[in-house]
N, C-alpha and C. Protein backbone atom coordinates (compact mmCIF):
# COMPACT_ATOMS: atom_id res chain seq x y z
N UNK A 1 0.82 -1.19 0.00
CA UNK A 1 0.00 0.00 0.00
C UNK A 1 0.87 1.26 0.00
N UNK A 2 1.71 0.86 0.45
CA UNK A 2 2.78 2.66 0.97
C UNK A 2 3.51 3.06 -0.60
N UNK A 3 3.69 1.48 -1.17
CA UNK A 3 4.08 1.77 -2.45
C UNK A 3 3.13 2.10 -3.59
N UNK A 4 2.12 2.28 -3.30
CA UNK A 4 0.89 2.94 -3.91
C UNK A 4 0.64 4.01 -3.73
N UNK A 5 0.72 4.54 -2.53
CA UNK A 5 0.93 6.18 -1.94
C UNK A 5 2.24 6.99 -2.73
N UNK A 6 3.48 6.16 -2.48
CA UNK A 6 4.26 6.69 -3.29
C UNK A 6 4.53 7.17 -4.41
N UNK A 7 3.06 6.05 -5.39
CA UNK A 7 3.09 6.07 -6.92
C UNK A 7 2.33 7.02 -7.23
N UNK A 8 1.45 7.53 -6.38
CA UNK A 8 0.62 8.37 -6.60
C UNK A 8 1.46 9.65 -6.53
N UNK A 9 2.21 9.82 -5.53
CA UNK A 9 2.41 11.13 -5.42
C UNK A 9 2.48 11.34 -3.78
N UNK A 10 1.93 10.94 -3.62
CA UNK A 10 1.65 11.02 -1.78
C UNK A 10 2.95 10.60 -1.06
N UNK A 11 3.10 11.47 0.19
CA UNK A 11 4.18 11.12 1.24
C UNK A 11 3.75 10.24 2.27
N UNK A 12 4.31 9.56 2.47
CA UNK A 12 4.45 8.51 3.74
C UNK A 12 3.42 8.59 5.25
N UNK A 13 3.75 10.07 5.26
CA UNK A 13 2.61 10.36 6.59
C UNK A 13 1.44 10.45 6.13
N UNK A 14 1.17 10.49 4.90
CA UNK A 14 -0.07 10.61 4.39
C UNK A 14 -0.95 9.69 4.99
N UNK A 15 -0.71 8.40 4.86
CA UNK A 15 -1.81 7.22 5.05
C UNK A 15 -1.82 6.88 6.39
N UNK A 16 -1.62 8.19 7.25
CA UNK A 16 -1.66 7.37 8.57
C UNK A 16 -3.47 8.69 8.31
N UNK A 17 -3.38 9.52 8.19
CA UNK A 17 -4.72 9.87 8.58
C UNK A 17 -6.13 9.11 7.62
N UNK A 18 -5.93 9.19 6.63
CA UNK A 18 -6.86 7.92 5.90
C UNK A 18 -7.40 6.62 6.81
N UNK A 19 -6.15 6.37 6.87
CA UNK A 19 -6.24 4.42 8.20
C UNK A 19 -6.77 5.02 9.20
N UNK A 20 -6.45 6.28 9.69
CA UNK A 20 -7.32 6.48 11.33
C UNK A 20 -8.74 6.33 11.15
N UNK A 21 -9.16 7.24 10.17
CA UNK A 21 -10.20 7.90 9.90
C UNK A 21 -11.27 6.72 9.23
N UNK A 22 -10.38 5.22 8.91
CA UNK A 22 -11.60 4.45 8.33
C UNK A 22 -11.41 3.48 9.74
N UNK A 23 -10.03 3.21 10.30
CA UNK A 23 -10.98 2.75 11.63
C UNK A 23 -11.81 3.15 12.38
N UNK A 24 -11.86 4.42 12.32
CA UNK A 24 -12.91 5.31 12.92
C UNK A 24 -14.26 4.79 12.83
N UNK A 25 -14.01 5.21 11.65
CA UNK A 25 -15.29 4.90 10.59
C UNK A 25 -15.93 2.99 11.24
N UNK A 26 -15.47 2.64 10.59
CA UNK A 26 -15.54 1.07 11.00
C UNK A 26 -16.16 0.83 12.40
N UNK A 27 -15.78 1.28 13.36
CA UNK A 27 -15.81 1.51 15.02
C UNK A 27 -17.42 2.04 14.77
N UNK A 28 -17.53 2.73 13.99
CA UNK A 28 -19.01 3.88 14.21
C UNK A 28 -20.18 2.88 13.48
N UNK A 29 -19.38 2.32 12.40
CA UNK A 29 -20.40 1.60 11.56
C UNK A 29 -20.92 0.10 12.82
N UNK A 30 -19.86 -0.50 12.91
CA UNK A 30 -19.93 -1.78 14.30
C UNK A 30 -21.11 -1.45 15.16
N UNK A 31 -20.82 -0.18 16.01
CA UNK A 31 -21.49 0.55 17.17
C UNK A 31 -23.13 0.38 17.00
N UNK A 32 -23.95 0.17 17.84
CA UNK A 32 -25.35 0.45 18.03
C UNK A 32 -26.04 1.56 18.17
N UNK A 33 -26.82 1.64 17.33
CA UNK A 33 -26.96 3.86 17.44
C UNK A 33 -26.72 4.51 16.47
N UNK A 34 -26.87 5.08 17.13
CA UNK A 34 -25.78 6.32 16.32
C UNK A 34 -26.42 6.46 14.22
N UNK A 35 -27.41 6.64 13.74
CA UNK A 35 -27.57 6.22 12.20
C UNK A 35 -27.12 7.70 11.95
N UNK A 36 -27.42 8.77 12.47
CA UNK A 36 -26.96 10.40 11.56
C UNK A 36 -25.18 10.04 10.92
N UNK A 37 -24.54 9.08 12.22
CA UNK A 37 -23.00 9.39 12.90
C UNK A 37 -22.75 8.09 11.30
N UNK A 38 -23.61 7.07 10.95
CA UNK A 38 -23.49 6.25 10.14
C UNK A 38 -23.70 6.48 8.92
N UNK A 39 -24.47 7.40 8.62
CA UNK A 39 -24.82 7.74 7.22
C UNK A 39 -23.29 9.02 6.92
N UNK A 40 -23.08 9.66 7.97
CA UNK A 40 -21.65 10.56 7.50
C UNK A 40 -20.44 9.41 7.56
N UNK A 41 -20.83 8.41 7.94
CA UNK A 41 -19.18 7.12 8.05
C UNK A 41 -19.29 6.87 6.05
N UNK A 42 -20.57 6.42 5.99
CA UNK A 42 -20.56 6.09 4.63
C UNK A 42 -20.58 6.92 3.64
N UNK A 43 -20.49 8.69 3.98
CA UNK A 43 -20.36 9.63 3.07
C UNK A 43 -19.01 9.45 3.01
N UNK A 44 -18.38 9.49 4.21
CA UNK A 44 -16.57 9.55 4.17
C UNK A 44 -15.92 8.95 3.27
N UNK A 45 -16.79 7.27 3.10
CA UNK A 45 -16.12 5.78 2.79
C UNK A 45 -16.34 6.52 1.46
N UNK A 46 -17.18 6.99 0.79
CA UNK A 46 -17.63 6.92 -0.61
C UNK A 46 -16.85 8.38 -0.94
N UNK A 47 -16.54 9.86 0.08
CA UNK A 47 -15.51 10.80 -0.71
C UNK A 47 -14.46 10.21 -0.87
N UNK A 48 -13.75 9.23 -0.27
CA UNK A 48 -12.77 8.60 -0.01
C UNK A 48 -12.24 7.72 -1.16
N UNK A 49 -13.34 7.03 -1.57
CA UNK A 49 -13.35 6.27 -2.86
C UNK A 49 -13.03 6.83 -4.27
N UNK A 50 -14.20 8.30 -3.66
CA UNK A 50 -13.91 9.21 -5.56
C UNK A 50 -12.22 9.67 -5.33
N UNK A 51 -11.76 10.13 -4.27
CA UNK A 51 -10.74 10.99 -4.33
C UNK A 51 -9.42 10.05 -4.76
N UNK A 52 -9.91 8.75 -3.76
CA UNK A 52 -8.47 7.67 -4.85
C UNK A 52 -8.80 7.41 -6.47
N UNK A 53 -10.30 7.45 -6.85
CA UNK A 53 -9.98 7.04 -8.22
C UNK A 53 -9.73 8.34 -9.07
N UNK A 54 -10.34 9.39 -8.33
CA UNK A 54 -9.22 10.76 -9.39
C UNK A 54 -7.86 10.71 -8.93
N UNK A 55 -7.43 10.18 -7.95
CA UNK A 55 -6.03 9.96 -7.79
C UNK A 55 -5.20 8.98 -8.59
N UNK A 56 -5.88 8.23 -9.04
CA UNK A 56 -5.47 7.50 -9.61
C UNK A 56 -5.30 7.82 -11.04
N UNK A 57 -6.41 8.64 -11.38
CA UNK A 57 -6.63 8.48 -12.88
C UNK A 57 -5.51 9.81 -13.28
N UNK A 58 -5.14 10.62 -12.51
CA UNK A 58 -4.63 12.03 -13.03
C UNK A 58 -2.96 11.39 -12.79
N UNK A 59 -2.90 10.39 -12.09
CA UNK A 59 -1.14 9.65 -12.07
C UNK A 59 -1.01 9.01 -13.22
N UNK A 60 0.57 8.50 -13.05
CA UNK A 60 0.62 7.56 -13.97
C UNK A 60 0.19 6.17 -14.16
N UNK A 61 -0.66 6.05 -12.99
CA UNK A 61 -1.14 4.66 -12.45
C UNK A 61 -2.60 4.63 -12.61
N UNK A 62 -2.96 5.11 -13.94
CA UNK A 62 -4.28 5.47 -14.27
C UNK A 62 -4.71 3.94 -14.53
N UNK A 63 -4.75 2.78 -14.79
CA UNK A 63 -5.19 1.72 -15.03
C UNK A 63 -5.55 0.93 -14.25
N UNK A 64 -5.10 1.44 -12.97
CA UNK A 64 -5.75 1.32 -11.48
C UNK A 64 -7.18 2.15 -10.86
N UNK A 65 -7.31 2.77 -12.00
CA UNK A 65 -8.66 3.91 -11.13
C UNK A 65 -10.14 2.92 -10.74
N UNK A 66 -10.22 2.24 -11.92
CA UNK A 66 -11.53 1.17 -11.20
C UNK A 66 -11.56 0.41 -10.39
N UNK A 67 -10.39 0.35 -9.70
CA UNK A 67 -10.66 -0.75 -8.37
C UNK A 67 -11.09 0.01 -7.51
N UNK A 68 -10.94 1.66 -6.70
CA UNK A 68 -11.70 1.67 -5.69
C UNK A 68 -12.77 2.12 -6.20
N UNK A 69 -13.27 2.16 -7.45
CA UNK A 69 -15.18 1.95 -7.69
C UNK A 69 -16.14 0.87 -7.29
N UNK A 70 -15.03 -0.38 -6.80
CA UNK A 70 -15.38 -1.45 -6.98
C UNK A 70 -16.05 -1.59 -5.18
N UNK A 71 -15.23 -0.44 -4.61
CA UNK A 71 -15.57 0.03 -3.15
C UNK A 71 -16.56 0.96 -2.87
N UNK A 72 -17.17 1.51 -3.45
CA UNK A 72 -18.47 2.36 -3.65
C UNK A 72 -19.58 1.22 -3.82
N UNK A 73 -19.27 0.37 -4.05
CA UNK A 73 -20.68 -0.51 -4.14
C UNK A 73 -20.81 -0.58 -2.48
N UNK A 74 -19.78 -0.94 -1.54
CA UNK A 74 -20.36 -1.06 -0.21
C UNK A 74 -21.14 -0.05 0.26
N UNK A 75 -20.91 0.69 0.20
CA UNK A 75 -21.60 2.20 1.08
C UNK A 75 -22.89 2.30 0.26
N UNK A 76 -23.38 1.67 -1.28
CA UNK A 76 -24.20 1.96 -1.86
C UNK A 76 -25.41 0.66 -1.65
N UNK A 77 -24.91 -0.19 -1.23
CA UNK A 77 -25.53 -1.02 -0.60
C UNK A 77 -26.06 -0.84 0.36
N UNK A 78 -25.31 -1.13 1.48
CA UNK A 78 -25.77 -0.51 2.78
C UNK A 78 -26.76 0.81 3.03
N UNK A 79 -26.46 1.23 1.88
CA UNK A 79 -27.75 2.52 1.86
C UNK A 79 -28.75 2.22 1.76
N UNK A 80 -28.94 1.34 0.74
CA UNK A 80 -30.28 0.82 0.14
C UNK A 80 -30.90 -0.19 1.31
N UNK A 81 -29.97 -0.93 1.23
CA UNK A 81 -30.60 -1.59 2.60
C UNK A 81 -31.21 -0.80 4.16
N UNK A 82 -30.87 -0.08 4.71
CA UNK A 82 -31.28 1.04 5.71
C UNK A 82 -32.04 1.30 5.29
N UNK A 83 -32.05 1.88 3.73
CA UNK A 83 -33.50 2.95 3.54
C UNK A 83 -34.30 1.87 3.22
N UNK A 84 -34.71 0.72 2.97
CA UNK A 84 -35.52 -0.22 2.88
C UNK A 84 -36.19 -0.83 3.97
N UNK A 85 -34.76 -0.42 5.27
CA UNK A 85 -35.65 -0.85 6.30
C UNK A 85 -36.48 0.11 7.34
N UNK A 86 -36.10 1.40 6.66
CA UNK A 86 -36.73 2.70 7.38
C UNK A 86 -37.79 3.14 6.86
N UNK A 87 -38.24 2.44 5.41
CA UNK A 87 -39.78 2.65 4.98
C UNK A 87 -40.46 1.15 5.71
N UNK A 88 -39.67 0.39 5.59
CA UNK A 88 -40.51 -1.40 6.74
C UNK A 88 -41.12 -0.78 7.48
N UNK A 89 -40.64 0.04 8.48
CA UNK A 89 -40.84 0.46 9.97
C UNK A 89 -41.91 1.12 10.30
């Protein structure tokens, strides 16, 4: 991964706030409660997603940009599912 940061362009300290911020995330999604605190975990997961695949695509490592699209399906799921179960209710 660090050699992916590198290819991009990115410095080393970079990916320590990314990794905090999706264990974070992760921790919030796990947790009981909390749906406002869950629906901004899965806005994060999904800016997070566009910003690596324009990262990707504007490097030289543009042939990599569709794999984290392939990570937008989670957060787009999980949406659908919630809002399916918040009209059930």
């Amino acid at each position: 991964m660090m050699a992916t940061f590198a290819l991009l362009g990115y410095r080393a300290y970079f990916a320590n706030l990314p990794g905090v911020a999706k264990l974070g995330g992760v921790v919030a999604l796990v947790a009981p409660g909390y749906l406002m605190l869950k629906e901004w975990v899965c806005a994060g997961f999904v800016f997070t997603s566009i910003a690596a695949v324009v990262s990707h695509a504007a490097s030289s490592n543009a042939r990599n940009a569709p794999g984290p699209l392939v990570v937008l399906v989670l957060p787009a799921v999980s949406y659908c599912i919630g809002a399916v179960q918040q009209v059930d209710v």
